[in-house]
Protein backbone atom coordinates (compact mmCIF):
# COMPACT_ATOMS: atom_id res chain seq x y z
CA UNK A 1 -21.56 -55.59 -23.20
CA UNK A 2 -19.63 -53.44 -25.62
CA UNK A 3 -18.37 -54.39 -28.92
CA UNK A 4 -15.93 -52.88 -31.27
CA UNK A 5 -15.98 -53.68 -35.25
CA UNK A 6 -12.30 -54.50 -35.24
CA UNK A 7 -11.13 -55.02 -38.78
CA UNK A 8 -8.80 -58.10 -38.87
CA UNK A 9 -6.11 -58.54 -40.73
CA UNK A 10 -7.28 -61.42 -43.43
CA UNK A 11 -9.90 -58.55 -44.25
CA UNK A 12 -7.25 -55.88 -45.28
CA UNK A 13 -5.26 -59.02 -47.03
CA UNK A 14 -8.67 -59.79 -49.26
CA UNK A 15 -8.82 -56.26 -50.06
CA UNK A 16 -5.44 -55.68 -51.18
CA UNK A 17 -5.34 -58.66 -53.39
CA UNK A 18 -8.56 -57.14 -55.22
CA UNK A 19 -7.12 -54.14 -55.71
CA UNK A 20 -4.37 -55.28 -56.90
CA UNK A 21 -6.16 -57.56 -59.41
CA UNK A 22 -8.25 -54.57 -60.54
CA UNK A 23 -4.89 -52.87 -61.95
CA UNK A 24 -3.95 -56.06 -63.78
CA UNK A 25 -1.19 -57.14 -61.21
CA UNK A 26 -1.22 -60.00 -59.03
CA UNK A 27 -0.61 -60.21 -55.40
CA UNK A 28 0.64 -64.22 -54.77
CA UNK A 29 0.35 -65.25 -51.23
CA UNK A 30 4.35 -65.79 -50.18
CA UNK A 31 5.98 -68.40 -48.00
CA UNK A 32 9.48 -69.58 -48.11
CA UNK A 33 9.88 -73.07 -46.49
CA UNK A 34 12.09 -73.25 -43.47
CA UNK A 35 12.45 -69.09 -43.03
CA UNK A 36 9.92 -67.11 -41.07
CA UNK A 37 9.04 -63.68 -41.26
CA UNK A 38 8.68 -63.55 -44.78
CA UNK A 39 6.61 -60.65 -46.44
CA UNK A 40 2.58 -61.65 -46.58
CA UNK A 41 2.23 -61.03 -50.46
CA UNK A 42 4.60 -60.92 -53.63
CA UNK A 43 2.96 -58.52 -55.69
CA UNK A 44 3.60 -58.55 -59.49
CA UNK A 45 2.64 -55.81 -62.07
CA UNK A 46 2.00 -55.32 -65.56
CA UNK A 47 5.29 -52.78 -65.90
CA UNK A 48 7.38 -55.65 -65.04
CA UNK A 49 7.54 -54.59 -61.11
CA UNK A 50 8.44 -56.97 -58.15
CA UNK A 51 7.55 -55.85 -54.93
CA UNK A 52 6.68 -57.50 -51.39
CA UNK A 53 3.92 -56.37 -48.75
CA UNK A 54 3.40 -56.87 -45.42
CA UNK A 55 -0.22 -57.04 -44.02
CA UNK A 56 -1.23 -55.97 -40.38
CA UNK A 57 -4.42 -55.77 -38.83
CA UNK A 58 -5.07 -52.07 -38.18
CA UNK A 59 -2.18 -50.26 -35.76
CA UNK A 60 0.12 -53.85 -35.51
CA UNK A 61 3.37 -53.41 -36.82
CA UNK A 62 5.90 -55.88 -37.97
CA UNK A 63 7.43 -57.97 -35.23
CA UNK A 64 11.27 -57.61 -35.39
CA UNK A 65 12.04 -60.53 -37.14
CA UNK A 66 9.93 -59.40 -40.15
CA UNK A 67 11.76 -56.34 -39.91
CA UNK A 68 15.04 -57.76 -39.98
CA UNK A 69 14.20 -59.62 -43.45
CA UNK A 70 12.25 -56.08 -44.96
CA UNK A 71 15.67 -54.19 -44.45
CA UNK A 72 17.77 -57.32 -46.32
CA UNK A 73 15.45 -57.54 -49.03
CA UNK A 74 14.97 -53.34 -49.41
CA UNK A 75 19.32 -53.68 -49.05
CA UNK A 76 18.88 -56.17 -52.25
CA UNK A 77 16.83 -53.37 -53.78
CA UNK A 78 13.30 -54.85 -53.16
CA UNK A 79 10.77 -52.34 -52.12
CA UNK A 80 8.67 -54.12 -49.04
CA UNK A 81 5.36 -52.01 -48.17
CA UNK A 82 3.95 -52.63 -45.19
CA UNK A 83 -0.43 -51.97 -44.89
CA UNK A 84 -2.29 -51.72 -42.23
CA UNK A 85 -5.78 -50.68 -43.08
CA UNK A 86 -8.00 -50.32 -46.51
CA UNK A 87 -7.11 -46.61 -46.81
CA UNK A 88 -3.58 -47.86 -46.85
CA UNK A 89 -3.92 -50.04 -49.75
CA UNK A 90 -5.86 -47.26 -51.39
CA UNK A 91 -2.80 -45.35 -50.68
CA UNK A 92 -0.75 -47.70 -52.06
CA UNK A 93 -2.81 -48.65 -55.39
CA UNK A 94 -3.00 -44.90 -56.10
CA UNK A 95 1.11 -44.49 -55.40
CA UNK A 96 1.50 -47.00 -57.99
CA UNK A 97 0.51 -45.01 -61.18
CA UNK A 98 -0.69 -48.05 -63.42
């Protein structure tokens, strides 16, 4: 029998949160009662910087519903991030020029 290392998604969420830490910045674990679909993470940084990200296990992408609320938050002028693998929250960390 044949198995694949298949990296899950609470593994790329565990990583981005220590990244994040390791700049200074905080990445709080968001829920909003009664509304699905929110963004996984509400990250906060030391420049004063609000910004929400979206977590998928490598190649997923957000279901429509999550969509939906990215595009009303990014049309509120949030920028929502969405990662789907440990090179992508390198990426990300690096984008961020703390």
């Amino acid at each position: 029998m044949l198995f694949r290392s298949v990296m899950l998604e609470k593994t790329i969420e565990a990583y981005f949160v220590k990244r994040i830490k390791e700049i200074g910045g905080v990445a709080e674990k968001f829920t909003s009662p009664n509304k699905r679909a929110v963004p996984d993470r509400l990250v906060l940084l030391p420049s004063g910087v609000a910004l929400f990200v979206e977590l998928k296990a490598p190649g997923k992408k957000p279901t429509p519903l999550q969509l939906s609320d990215h595009n009303k938050r990014r049309a509120l002028g949030f920028r929502v991030e969405v990662i789907d693998s440990k090179e992508g929250v390198d990426k990300f960390i690096t984008e961020l020029k703390i």
